[in-house]
C-alpha atoms as a PDB file:
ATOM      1  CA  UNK A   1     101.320 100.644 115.058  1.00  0.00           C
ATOM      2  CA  UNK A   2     103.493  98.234 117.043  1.00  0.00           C
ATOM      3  CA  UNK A   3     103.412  94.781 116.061  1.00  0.00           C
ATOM      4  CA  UNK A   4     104.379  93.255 119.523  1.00  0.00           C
ATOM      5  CA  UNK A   5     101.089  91.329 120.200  1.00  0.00           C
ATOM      6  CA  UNK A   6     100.845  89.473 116.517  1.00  0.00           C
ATOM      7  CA  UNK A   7     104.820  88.493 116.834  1.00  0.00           C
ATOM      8  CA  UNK A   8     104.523  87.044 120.380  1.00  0.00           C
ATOM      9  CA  UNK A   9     101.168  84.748 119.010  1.00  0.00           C
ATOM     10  CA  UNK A  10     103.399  83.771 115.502  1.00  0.00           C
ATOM     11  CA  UNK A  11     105.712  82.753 118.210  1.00  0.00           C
ATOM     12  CA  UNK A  12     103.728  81.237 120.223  1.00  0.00           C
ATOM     13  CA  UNK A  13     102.144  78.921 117.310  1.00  0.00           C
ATOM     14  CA  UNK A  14     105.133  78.472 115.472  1.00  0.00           C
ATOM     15  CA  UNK A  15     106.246  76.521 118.848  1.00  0.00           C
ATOM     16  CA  UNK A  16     108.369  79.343 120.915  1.00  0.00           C
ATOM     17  CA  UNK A  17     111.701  80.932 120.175  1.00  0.00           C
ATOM     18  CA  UNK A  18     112.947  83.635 121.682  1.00  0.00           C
ATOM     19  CA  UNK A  19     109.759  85.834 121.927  1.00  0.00           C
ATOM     20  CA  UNK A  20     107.254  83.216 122.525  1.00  0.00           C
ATOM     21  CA  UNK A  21     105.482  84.383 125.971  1.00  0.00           C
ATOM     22  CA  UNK A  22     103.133  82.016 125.588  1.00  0.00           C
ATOM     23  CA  UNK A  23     103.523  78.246 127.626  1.00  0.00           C
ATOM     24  CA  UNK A  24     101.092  77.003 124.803  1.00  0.00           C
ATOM     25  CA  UNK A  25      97.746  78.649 123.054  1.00  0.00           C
ATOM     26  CA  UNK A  26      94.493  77.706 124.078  1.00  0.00           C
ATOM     27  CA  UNK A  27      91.758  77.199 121.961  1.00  0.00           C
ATOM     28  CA  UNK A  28      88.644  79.415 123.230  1.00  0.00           C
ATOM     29  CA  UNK A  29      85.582  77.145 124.419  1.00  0.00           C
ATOM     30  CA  UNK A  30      81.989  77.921 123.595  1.00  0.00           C
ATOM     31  CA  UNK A  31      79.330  79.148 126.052  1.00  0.00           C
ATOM     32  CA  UNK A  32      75.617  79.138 125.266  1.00  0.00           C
ATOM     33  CA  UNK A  33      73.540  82.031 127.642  1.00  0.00           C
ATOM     34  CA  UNK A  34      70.389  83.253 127.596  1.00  0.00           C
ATOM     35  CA  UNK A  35      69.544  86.548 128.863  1.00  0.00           C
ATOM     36  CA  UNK A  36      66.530  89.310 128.577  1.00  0.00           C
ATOM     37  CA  UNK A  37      66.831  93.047 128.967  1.00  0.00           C
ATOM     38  CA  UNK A  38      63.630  93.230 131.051  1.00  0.00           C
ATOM     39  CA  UNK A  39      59.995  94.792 130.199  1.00  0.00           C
ATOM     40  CA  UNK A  40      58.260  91.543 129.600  1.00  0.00           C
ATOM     41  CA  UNK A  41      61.494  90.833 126.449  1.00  0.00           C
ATOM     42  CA  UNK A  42      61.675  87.437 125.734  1.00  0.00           C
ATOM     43  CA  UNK A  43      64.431  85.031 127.001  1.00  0.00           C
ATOM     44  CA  UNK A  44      67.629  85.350 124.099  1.00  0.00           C
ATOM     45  CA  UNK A  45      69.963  82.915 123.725  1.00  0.00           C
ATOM     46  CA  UNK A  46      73.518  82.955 122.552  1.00  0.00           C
ATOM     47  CA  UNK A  47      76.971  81.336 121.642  1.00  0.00           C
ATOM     48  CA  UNK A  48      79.719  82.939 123.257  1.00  0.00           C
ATOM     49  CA  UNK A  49      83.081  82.107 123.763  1.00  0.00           C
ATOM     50  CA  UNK A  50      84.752  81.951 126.625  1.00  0.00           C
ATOM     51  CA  UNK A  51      88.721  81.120 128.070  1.00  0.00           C
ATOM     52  CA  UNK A  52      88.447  77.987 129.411  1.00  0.00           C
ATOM     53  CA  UNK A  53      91.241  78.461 131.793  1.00  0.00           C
ATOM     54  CA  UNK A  54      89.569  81.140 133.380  1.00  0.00           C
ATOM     55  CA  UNK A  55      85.920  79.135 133.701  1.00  0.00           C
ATOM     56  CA  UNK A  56      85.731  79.111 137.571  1.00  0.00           C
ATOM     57  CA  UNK A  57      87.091  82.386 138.280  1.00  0.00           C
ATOM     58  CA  UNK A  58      84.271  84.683 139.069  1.00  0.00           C
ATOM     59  CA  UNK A  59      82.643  87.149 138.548  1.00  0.00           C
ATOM     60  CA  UNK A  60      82.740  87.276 134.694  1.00  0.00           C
ATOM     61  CA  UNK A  61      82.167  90.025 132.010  1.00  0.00           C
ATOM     62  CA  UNK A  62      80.653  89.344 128.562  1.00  0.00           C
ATOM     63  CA  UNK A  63      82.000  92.386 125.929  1.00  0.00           C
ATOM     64  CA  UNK A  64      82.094  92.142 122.517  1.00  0.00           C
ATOM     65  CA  UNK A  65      84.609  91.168 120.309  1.00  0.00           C
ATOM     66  CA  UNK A  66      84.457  94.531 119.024  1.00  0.00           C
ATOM     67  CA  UNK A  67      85.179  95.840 122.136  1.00  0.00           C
ATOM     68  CA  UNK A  68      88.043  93.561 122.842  1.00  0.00           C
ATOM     69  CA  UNK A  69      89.736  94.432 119.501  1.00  0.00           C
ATOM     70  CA  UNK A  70      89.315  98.034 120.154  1.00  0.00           C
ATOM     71  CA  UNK A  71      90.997  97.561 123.205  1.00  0.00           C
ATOM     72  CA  UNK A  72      94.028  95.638 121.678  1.00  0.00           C
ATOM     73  CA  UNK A  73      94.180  98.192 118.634  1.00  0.00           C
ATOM     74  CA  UNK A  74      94.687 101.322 121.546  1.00  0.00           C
ATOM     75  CA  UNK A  75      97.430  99.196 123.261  1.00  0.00           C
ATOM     76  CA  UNK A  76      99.016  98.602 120.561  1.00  0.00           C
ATOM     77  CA  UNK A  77      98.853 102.056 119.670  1.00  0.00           C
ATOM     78  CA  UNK A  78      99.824 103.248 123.002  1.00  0.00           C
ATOM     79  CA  UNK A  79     103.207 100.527 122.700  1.00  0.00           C
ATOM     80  CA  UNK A  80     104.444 101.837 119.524  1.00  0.00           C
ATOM     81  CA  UNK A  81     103.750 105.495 120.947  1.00  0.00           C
ATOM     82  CA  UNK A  82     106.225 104.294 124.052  1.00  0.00           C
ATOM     83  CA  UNK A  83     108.513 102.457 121.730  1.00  0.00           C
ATOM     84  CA  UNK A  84     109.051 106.024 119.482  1.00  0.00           C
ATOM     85  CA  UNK A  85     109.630 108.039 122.865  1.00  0.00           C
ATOM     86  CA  UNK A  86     112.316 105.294 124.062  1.00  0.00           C
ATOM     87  CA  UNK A  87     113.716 105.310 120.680  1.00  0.00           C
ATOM     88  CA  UNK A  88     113.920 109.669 121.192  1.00  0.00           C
ATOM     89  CA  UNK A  89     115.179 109.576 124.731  1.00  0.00           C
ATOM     90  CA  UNK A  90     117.973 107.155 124.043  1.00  0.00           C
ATOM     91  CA  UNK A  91     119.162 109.267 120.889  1.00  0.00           C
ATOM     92  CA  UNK A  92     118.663 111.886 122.782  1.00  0.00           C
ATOM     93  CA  UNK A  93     121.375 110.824 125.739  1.00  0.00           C
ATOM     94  CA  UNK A  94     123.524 109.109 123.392  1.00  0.00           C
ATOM     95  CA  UNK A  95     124.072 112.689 121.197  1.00  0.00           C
ATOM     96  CA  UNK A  96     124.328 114.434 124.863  1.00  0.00           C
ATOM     97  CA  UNK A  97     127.079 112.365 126.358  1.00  0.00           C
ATOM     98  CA  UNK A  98     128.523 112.077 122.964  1.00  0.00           C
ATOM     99  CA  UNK A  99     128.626 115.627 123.425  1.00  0.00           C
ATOM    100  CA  UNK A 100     130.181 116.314 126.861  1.00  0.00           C
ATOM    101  CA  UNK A 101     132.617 113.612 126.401  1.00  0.00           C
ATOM    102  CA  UNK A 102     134.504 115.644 123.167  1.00  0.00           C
ATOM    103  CA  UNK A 103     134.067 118.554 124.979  1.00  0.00           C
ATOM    104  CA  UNK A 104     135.599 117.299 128.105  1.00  0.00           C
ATOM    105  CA  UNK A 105     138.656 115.947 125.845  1.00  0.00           C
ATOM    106  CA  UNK A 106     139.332 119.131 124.101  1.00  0.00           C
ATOM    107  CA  UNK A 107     139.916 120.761 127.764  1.00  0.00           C
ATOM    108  CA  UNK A 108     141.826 118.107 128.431  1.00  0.00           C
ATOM    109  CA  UNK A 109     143.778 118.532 125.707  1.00  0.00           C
ATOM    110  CA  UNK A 110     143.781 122.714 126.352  1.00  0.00           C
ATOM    111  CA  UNK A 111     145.149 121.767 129.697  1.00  0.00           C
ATOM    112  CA  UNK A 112     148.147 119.335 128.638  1.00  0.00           C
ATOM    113  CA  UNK A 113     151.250 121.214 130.244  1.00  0.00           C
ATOM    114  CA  UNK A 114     154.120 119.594 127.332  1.00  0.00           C
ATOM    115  CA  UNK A 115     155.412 122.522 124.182  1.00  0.00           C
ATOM    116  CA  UNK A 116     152.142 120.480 121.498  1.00  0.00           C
ATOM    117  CA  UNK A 117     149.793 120.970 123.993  1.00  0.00           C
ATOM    118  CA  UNK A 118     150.666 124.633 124.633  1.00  0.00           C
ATOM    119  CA  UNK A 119     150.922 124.871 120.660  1.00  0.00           C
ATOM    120  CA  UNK A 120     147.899 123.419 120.362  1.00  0.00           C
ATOM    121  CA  UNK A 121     146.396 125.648 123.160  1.00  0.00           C
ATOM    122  CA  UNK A 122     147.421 128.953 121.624  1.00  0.00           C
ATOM    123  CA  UNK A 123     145.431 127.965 118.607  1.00  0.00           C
ATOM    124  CA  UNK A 124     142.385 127.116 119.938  1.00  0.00           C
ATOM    125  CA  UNK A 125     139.807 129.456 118.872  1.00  0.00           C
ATOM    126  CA  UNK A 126     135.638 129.601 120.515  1.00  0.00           C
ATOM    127  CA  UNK A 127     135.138 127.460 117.046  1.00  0.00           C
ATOM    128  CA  UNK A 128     136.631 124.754 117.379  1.00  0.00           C
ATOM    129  CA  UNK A 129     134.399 124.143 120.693  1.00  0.00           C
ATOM    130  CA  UNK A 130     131.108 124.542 118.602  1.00  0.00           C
ATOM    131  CA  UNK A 131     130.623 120.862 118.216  1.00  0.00           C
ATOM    132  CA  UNK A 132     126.568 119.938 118.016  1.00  0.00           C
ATOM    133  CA  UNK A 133     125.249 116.190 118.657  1.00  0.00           C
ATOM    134  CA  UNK A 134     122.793 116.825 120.977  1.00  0.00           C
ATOM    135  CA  UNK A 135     120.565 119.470 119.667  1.00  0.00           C
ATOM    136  CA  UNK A 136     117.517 119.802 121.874  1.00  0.00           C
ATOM    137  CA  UNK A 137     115.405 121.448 119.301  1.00  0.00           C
ATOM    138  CA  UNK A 138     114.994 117.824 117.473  1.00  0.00           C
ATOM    139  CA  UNK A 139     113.440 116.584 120.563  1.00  0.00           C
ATOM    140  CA  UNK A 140     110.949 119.169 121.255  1.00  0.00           C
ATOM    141  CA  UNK A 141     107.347 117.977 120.695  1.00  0.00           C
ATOM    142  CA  UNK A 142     105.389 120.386 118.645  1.00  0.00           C
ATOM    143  CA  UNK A 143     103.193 121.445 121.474  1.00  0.00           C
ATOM    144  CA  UNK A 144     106.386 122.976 123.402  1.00  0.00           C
ATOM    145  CA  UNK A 145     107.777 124.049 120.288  1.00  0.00           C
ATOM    146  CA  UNK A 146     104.700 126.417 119.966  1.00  0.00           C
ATOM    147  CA  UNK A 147     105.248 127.388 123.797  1.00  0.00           C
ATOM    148  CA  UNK A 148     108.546 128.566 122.850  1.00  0.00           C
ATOM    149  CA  UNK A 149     107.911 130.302 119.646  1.00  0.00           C
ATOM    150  CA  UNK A 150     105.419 132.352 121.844  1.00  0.00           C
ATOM    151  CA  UNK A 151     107.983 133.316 124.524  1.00  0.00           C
END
C-alpha cells in the first residue's frame, strides 16, 4: 500500500518541506440539507460537510465518506502497484545495459590488435561470455510465465 497521500498531508501540516503539495490545509465546512426519496417520505435533514473552496462551483455531488475512502484506498493501491512496476522496469534496464556494456568490452578487448590482446584472444573460450544480469525470467509476471510453460 503506498503511503504517498498520508506523507504529502504530514507535510502539509507539519508546515511544508520538500513534499508538501499542499499551499495550506483547509478545514472542511458544514452543510445542513434536507432531502426526501419521494412516495409521500418525509423531508430528512442532514449535516454534511463540504470544501469550502469549492462552494460556488456547481453542480455538486454528495457521496459518502465511505465512498470517498474507498476511492483513496484503490488509488493508493493502484500507486504502490505503479511504484513496484517502475521499481521492476528500472532493474530491469539497469541489469540489461549492465549487460551489453561487459559484453561489448570483452569484444573489444577480443579485437585489440597488440601480442596481450592476441594472448588474451586465443584464450577466450564461449564461457567466459556467459555473463547473466539481466535475466528476463525474474521479470515475467506469473500470468506469462504460465503462457510460456504451456508453449
Amino acid at each position: 500500500k503506498s503511503e504517498r497521500w498520508q506523507s504529502k498531508v504530514d507535510a502539509a501540516e507539519c508546515g511544508g518541506g520538500p513534499e508538501a503539495t499542499f499551499a495550506h490545509v483547509v478545514e472542511p465546512g458544514t452543510l445542513e440539507i434536507s432531502y426526501s426519496r419521494g412516495d409521500g417520505e418525509e423531508a430528512r435533514r442532514e449535516v454534511v460537510y463540504e470544501d469550502v473552496e469549492d462552494e460556488n462551483r456547481q453542480p455538486r455531488l454528495l457521496v459518502s465518506l465511505s465512498s470517498v475512502t474507498a476511492l483513496k484506498e484503490l488509488c493508493e493501491h493502484e500507486h504502490a502497484r505503479y511504484d513496484k512496476v517502475v521499481k521492476t522496469l528500472t532493474q530491469c534496464r539497469s541489469s540489461y545495459y549492465k549487460e551489453l556494456r561487459w559484453l561489448r568490452d570483452q569484444l573489444h578487448l577480443a579485437y585489440q590488435t597488440d601480442e596481450a590482446a592476441m594472448l588474451r584472444k586465443a584464450n577466450l573460450t564461449p564461457d567466459d561470455f556467459e555473463v547473466y544480469w539481466f535475466e528476463p525470467e525474474n521479470y515475467v509476471d506469473p500470468e506469462t510465465r504460465e503462457f510460456l510453460m504451456k508453449c
